[in-house]
C-alpha atoms as a PDB file:
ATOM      1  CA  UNK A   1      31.432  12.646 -12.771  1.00  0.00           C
ATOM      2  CA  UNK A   2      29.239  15.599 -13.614  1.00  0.00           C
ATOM      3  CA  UNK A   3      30.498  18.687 -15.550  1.00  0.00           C
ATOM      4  CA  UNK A   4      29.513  22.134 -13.662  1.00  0.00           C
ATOM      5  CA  UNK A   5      28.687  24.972 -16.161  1.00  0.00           C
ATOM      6  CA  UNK A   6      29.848  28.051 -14.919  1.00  0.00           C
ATOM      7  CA  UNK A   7      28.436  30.265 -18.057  1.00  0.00           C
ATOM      8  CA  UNK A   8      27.392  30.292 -21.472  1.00  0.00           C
ATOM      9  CA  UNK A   9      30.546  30.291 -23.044  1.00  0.00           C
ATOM     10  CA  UNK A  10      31.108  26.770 -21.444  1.00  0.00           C
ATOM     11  CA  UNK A  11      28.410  25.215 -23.723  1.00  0.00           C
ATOM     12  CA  UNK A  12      29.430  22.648 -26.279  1.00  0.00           C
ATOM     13  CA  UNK A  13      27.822  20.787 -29.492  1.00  0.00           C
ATOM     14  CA  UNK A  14      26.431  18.113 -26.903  1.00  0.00           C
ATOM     15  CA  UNK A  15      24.466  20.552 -24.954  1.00  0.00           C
ATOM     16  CA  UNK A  16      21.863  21.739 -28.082  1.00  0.00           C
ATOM     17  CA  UNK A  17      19.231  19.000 -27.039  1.00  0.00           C
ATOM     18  CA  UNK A  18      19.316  20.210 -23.111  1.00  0.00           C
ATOM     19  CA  UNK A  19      18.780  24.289 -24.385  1.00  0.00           C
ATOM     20  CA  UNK A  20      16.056  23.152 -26.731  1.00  0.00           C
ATOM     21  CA  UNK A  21      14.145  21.272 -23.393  1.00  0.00           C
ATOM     22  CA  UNK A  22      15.121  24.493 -21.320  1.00  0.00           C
ATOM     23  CA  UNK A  23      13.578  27.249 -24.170  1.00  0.00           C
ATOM     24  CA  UNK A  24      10.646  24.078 -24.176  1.00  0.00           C
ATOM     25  CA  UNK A  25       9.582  24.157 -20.625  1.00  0.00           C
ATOM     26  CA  UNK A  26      10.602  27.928 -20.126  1.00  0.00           C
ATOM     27  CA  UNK A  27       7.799  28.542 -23.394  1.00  0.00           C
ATOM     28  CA  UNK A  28       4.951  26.122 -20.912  1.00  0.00           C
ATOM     29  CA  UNK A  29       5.827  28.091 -17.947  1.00  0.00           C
ATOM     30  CA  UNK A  30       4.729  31.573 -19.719  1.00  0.00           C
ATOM     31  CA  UNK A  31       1.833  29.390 -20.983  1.00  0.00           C
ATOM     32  CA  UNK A  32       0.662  28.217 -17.905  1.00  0.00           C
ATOM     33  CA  UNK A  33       1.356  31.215 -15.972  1.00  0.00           C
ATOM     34  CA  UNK A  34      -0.418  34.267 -18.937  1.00  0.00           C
ATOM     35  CA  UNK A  35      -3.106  34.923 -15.854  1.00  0.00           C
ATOM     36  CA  UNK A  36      -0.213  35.633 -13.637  1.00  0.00           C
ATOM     37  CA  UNK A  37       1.485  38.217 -16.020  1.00  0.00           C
ATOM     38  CA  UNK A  38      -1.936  39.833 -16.801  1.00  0.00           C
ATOM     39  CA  UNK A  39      -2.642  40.550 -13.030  1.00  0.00           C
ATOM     40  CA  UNK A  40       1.256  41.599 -12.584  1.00  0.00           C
ATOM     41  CA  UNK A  41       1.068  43.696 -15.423  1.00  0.00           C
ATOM     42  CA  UNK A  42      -2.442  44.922 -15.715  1.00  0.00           C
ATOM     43  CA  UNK A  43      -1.256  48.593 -14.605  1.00  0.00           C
ATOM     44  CA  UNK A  44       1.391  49.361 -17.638  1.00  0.00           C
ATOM     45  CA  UNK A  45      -0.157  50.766 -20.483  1.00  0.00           C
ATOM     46  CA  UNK A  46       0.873  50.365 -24.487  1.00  0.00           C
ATOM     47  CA  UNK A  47       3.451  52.673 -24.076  1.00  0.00           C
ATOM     48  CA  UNK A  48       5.211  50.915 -21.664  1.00  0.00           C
ATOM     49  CA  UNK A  49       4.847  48.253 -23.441  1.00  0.00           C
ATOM     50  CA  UNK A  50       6.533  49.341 -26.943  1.00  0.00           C
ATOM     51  CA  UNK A  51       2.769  50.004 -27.963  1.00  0.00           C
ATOM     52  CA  UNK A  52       1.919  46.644 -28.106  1.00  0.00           C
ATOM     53  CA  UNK A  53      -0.115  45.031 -25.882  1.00  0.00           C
ATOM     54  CA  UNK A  54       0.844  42.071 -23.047  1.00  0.00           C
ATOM     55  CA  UNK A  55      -0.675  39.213 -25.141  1.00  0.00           C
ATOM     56  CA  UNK A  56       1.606  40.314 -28.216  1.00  0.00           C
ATOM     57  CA  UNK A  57       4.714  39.937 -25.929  1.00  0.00           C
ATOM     58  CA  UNK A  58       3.545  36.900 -24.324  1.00  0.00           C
ATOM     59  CA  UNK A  59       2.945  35.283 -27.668  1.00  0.00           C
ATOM     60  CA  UNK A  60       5.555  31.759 -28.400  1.00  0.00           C
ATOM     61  CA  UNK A  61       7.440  33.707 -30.879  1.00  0.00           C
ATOM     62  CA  UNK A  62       8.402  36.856 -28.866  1.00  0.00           C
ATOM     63  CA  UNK A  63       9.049  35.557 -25.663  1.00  0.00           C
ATOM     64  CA  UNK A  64      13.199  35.271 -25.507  1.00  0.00           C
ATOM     65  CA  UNK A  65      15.847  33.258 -23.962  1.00  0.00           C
ATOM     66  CA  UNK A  66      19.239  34.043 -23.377  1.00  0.00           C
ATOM     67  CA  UNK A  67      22.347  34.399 -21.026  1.00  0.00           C
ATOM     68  CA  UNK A  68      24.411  36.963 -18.939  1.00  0.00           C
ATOM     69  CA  UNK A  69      27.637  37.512 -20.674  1.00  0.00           C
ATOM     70  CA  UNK A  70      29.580  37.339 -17.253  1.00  0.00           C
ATOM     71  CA  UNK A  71      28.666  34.586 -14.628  1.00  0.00           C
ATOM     72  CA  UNK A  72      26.017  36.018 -12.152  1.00  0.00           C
ATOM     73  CA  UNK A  73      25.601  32.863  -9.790  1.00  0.00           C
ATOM     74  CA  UNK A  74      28.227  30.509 -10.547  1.00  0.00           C
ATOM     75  CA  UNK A  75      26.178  28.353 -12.452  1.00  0.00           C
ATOM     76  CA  UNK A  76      24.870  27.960 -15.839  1.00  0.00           C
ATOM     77  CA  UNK A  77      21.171  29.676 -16.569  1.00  0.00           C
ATOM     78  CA  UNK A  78      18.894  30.566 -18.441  1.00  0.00           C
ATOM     79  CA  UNK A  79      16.879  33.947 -18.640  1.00  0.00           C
ATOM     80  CA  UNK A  80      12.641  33.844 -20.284  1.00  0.00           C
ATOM     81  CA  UNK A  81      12.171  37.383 -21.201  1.00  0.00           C
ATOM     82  CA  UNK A  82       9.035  38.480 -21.936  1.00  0.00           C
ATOM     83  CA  UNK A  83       8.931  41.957 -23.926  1.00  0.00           C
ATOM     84  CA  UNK A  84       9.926  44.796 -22.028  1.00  0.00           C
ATOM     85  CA  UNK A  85       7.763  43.947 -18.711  1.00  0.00           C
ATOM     86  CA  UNK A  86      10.999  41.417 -17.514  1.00  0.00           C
ATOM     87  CA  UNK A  87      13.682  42.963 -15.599  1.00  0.00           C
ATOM     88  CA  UNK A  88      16.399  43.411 -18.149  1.00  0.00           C
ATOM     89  CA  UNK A  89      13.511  44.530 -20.912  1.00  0.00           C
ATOM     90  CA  UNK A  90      15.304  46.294 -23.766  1.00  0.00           C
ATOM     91  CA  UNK A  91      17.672  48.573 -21.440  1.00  0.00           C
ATOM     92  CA  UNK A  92      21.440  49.643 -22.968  1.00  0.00           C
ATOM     93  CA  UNK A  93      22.482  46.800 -20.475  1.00  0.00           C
ATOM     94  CA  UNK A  94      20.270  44.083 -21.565  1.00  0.00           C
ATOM     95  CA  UNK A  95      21.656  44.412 -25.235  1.00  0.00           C
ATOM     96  CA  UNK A  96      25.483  44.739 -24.422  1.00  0.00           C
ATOM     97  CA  UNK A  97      25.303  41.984 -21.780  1.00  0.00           C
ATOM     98  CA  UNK A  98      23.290  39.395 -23.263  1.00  0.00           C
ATOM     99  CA  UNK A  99      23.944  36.552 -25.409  1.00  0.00           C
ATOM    100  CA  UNK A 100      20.411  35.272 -27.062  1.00  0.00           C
ATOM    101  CA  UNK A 101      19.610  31.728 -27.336  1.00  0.00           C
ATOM    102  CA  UNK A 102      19.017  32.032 -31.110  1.00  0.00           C
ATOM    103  CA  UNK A 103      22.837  32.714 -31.104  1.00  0.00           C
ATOM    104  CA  UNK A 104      24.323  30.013 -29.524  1.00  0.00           C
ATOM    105  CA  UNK A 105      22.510  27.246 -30.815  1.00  0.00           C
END
């Protein structure tokens, strides 16, 4: 019988090697997809961008992962956020909502 995860707070011990492959193949999908965030983001300028530019928040060691604190979907997932260009960015919401990777593993 499978286990469903509803949210974050349903991870266990056991579950470290499955978040490592998810934060692995959510790091190759910014990788494989920098041309698309370059043409989707070619009209914000540094200071939308913390005054940094898009490469420095696509680099490996600033792109994050993390969770919604309350169940959006039903289902266990994982959010890639890349600098403030993603949807949550660095808004009052993303920080009191938001439970980072780093955190729970």
């Amino acid at each position: 019988a499978s286990i469903r995860l509803r949210w974050v707070f349903d991870l266990a011990p056991e579950h470290a090697t499955l978040l490592r492959q998810m934060r692995t193949v959510g790091l190759r999908f910014v990788r494989e997809n920098r041309q698309w965030f370059e043409r989707r983001y070619a009209h914000l300028r540094r200071a939308d961008l913390k005054g940094r530019s898009l490469k420095y928040w696509l680099d490996d060691s600033r792109v994050q992962f993390g969770f919604h604190v309350h169940p959006s979907v039903g289902y266990l997932h994982m959010h890639v956020l890349v600098g403030p260009v993603t949807e949550y960015g660095y808004s009052d919401y993303y920080r009191e909502n938001w439970v980072p990777l780093a955190m729970v593993l």
